[in-house]
PDB file of N, CA and C in Angstrom:
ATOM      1  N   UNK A   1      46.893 182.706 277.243  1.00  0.00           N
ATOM      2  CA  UNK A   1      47.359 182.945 278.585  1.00  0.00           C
ATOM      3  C   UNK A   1      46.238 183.598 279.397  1.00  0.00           C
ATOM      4  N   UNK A   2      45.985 182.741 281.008  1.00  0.00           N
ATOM      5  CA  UNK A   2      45.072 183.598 281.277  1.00  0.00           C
ATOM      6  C   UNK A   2      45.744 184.701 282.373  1.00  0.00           C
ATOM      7  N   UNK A   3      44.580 185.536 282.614  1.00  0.00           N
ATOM      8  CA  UNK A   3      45.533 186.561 284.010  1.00  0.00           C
ATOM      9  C   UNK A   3      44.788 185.897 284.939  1.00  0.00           C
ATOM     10  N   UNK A   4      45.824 186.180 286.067  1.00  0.00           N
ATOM     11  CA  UNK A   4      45.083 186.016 287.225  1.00  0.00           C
ATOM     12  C   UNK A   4      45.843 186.881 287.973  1.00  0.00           C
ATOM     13  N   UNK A   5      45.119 187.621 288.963  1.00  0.00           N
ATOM     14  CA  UNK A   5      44.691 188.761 290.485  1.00  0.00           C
ATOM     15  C   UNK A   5      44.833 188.121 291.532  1.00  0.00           C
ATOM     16  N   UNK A   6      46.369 188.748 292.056  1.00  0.00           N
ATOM     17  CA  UNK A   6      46.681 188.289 293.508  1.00  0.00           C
ATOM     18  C   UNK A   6      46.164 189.402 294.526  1.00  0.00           C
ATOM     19  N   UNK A   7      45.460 188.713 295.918  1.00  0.00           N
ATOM     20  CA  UNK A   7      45.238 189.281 296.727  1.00  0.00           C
ATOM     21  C   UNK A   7      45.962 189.154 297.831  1.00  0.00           C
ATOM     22  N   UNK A   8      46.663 189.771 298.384  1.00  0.00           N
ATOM     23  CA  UNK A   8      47.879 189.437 299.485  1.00  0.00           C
ATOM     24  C   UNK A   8      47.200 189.761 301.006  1.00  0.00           C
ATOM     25  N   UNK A   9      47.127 188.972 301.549  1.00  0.00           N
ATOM     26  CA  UNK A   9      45.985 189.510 303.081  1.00  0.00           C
ATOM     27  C   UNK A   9      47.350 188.782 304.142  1.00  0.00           C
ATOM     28  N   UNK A  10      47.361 189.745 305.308  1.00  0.00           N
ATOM     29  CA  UNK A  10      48.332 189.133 306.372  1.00  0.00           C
ATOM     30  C   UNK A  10      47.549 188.059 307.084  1.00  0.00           C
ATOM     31  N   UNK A  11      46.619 187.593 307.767  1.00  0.00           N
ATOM     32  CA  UNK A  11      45.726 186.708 307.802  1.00  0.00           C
ATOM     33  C   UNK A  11      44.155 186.241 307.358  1.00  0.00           C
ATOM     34  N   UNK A  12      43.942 185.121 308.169  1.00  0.00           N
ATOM     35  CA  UNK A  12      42.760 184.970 307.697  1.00  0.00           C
ATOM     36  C   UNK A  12      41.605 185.422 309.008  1.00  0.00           C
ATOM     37  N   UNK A  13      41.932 186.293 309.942  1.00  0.00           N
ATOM     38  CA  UNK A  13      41.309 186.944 310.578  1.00  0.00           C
ATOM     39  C   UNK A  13      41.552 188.434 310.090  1.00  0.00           C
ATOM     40  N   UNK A  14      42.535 188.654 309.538  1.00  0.00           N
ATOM     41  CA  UNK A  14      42.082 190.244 308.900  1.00  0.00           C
ATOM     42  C   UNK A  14      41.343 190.227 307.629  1.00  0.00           C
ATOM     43  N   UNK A  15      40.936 189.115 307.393  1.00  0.00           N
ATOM     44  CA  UNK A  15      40.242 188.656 305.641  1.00  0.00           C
ATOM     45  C   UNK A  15      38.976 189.011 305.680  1.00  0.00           C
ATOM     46  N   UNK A  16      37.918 188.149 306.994  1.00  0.00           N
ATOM     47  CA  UNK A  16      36.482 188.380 307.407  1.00  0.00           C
ATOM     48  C   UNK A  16      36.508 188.152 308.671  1.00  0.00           C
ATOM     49  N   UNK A  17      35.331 188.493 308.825  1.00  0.00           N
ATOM     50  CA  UNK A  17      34.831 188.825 310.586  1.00  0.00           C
ATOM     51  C   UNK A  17      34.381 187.276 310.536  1.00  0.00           C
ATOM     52  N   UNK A  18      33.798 186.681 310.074  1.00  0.00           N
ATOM     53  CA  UNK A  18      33.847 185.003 310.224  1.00  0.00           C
ATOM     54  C   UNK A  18      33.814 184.000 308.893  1.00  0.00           C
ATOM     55  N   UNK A  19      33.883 183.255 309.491  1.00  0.00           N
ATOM     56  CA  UNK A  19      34.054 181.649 308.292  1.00  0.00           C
ATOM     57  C   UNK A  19      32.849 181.456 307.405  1.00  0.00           C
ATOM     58  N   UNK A  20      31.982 182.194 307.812  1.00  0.00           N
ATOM     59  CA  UNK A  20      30.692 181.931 306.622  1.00  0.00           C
ATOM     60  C   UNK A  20      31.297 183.077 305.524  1.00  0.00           C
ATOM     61  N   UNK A  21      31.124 184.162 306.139  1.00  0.00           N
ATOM     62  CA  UNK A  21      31.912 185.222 305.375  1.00  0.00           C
ATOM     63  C   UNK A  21      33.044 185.456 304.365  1.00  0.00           C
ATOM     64  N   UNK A  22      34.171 184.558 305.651  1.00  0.00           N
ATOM     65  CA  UNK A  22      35.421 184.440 304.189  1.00  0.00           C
ATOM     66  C   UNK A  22      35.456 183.108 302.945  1.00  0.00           C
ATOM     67  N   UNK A  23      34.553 182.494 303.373  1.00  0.00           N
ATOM     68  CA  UNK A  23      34.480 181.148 302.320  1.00  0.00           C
ATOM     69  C   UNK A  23      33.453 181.706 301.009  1.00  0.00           C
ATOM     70  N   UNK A  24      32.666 182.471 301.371  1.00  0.00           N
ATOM     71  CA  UNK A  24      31.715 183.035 300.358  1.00  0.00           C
ATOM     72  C   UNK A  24      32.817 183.996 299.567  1.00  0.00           C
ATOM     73  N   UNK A  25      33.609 184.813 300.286  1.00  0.00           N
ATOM     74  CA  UNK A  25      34.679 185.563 299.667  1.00  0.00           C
ATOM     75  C   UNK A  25      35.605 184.934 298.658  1.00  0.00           C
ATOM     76  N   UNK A  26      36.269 183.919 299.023  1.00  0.00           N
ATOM     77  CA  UNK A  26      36.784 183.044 298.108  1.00  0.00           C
ATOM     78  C   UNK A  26      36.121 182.741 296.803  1.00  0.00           C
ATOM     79  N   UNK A  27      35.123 182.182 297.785  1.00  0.00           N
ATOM     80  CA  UNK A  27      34.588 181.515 296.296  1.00  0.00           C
ATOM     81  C   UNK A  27      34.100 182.470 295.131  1.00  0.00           C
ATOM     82  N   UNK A  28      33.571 183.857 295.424  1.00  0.00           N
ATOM     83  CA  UNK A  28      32.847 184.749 294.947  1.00  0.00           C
ATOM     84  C   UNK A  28      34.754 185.051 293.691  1.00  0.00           C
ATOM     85  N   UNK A  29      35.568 185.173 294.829  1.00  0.00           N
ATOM     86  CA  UNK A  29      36.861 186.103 293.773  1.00  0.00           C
ATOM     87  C   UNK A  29      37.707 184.855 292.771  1.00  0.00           C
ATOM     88  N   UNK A  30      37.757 183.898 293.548  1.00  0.00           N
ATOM     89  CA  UNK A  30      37.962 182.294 292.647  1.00  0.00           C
ATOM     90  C   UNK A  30      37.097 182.993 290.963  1.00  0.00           C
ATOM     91  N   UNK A  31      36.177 182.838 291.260  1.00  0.00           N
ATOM     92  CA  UNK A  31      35.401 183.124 289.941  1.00  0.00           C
ATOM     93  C   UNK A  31      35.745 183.898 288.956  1.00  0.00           C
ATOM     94  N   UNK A  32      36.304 185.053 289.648  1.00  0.00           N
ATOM     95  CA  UNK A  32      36.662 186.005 288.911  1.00  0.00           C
ATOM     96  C   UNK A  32      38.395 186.203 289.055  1.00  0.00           C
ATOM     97  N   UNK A  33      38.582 184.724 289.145  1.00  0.00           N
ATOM     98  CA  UNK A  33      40.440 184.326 288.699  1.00  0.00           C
ATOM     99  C   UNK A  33      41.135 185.266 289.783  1.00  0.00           C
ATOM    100  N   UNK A  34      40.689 185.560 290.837  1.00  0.00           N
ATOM    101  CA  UNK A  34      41.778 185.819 291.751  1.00  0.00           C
ATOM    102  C   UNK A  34      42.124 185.197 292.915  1.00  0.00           C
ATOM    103  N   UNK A  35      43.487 184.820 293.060  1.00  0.00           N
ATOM    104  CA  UNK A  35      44.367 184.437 294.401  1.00  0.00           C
ATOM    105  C   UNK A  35      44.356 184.988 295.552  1.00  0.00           C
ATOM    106  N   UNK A  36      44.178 184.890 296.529  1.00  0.00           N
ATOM    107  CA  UNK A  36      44.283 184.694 297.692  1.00  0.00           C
ATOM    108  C   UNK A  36      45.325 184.502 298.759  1.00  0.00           C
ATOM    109  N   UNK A  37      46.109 185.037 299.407  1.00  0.00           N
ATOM    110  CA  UNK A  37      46.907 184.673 300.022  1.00  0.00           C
ATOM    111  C   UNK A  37      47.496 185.232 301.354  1.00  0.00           C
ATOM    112  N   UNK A  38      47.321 183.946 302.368  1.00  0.00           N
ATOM    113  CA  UNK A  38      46.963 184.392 303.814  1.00  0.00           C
ATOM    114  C   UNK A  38      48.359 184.267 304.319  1.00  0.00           C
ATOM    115  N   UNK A  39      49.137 185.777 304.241  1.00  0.00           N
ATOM    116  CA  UNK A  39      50.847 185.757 304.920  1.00  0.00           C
ATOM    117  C   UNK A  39      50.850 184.327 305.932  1.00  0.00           C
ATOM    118  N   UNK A  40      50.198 184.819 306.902  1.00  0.00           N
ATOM    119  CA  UNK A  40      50.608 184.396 308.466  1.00  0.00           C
ATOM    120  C   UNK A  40      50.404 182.810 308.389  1.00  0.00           C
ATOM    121  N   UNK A  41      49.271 182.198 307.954  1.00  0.00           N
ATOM    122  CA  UNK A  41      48.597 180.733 307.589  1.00  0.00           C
ATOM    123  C   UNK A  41      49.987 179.870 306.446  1.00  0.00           C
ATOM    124  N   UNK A  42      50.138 181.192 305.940  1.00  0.00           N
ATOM    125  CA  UNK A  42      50.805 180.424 304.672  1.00  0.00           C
ATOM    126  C   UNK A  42      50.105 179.540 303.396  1.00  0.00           C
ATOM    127  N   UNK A  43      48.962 180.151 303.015  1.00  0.00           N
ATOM    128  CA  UNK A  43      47.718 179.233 302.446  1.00  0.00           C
ATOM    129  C   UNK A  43      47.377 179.932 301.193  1.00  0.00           C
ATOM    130  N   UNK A  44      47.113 179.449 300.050  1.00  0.00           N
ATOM    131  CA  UNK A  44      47.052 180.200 298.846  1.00  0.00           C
ATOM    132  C   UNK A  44      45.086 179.508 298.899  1.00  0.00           C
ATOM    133  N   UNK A  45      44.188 180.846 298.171  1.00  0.00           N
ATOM    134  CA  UNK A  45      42.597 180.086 297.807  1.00  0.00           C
ATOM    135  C   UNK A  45      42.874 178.782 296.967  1.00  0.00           C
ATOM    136  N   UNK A  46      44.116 178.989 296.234  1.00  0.00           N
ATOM    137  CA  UNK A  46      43.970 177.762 294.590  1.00  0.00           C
ATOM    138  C   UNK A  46      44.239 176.561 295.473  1.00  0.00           C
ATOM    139  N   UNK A  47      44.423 176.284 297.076  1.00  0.00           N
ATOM    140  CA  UNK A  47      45.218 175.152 297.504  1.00  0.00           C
ATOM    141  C   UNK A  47      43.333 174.610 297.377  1.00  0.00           C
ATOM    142  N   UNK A  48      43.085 173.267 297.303  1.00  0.00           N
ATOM    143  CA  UNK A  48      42.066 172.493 297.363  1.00  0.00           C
ATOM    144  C   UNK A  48      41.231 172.158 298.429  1.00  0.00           C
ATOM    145  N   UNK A  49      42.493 172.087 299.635  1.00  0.00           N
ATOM    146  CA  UNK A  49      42.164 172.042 301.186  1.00  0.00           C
ATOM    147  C   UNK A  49      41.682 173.238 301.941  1.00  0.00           C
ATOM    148  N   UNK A  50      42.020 174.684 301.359  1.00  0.00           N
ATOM    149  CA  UNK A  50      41.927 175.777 301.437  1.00  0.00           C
ATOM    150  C   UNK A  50      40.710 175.867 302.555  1.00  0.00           C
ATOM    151  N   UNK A  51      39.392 175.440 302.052  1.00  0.00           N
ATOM    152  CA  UNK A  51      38.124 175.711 302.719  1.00  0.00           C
ATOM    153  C   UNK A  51      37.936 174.928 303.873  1.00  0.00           C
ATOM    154  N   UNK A  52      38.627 173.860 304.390  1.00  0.00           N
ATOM    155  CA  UNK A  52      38.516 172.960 305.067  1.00  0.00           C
ATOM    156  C   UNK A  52      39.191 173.480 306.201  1.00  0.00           C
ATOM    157  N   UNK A  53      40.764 174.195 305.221  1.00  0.00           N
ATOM    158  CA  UNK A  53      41.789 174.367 306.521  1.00  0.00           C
ATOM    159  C   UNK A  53      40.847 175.798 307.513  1.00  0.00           C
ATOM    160  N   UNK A  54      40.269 176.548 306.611  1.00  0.00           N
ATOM    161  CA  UNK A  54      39.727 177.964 306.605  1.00  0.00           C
ATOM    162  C   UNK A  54      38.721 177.924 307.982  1.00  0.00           C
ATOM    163  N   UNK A  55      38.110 176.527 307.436  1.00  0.00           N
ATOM    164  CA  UNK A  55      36.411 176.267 308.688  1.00  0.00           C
ATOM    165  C   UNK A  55      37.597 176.012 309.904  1.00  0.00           C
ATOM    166  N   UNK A  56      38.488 175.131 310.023  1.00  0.00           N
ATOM    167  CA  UNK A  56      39.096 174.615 311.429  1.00  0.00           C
ATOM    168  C   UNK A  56      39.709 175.868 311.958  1.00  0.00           C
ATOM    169  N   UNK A  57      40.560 176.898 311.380  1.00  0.00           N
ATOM    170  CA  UNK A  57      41.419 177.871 311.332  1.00  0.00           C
ATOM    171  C   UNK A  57      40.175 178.642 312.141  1.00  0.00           C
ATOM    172  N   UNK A  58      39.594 179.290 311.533  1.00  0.00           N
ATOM    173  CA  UNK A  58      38.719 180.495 311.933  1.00  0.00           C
ATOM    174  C   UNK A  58      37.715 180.076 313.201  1.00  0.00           C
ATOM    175  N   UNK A  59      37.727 178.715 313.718  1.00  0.00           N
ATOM    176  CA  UNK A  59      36.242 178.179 314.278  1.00  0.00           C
ATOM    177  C   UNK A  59      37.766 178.491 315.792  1.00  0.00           C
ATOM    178  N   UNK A  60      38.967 178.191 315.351  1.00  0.00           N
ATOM    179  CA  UNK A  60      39.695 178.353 316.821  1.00  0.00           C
ATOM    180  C   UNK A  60      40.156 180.059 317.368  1.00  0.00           C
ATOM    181  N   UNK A  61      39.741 181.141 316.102  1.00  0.00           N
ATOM    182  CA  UNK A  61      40.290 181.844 316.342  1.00  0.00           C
ATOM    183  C   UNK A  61      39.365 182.467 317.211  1.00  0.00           C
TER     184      UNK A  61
END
């Protein structure tokens, strides 16, 4: 069984100050088996689309 580390964030503007920032974040805590999860978006890191939705999301905010 493995563990995995939930991170509960109310968005993905309280996550990082920008999109270069929170995608490096992901990927950096991905590594080290932890979840992600943006209340307001409704978006978990493990979703696949995650980084895609993240660049469009953050480029309007």
């Amino acid at each position: 069984m493995h563990k995995r580390s939930l991170l509960l964030t109310n968005s993905i503007s309280r996550f990082a100050r920008n999109t270069v920032d929170a995608l490096n974040y992901i990927r950096e805590l991905r590594q080290i088996n932890v979840e992600i999860i943006f209340e307001k978006e409704n978006i978990s890191s493990l979703d696949p689309k995650v980084e895609f939705l993240l660049t469009i999301m953050s480029s309007m905010a």
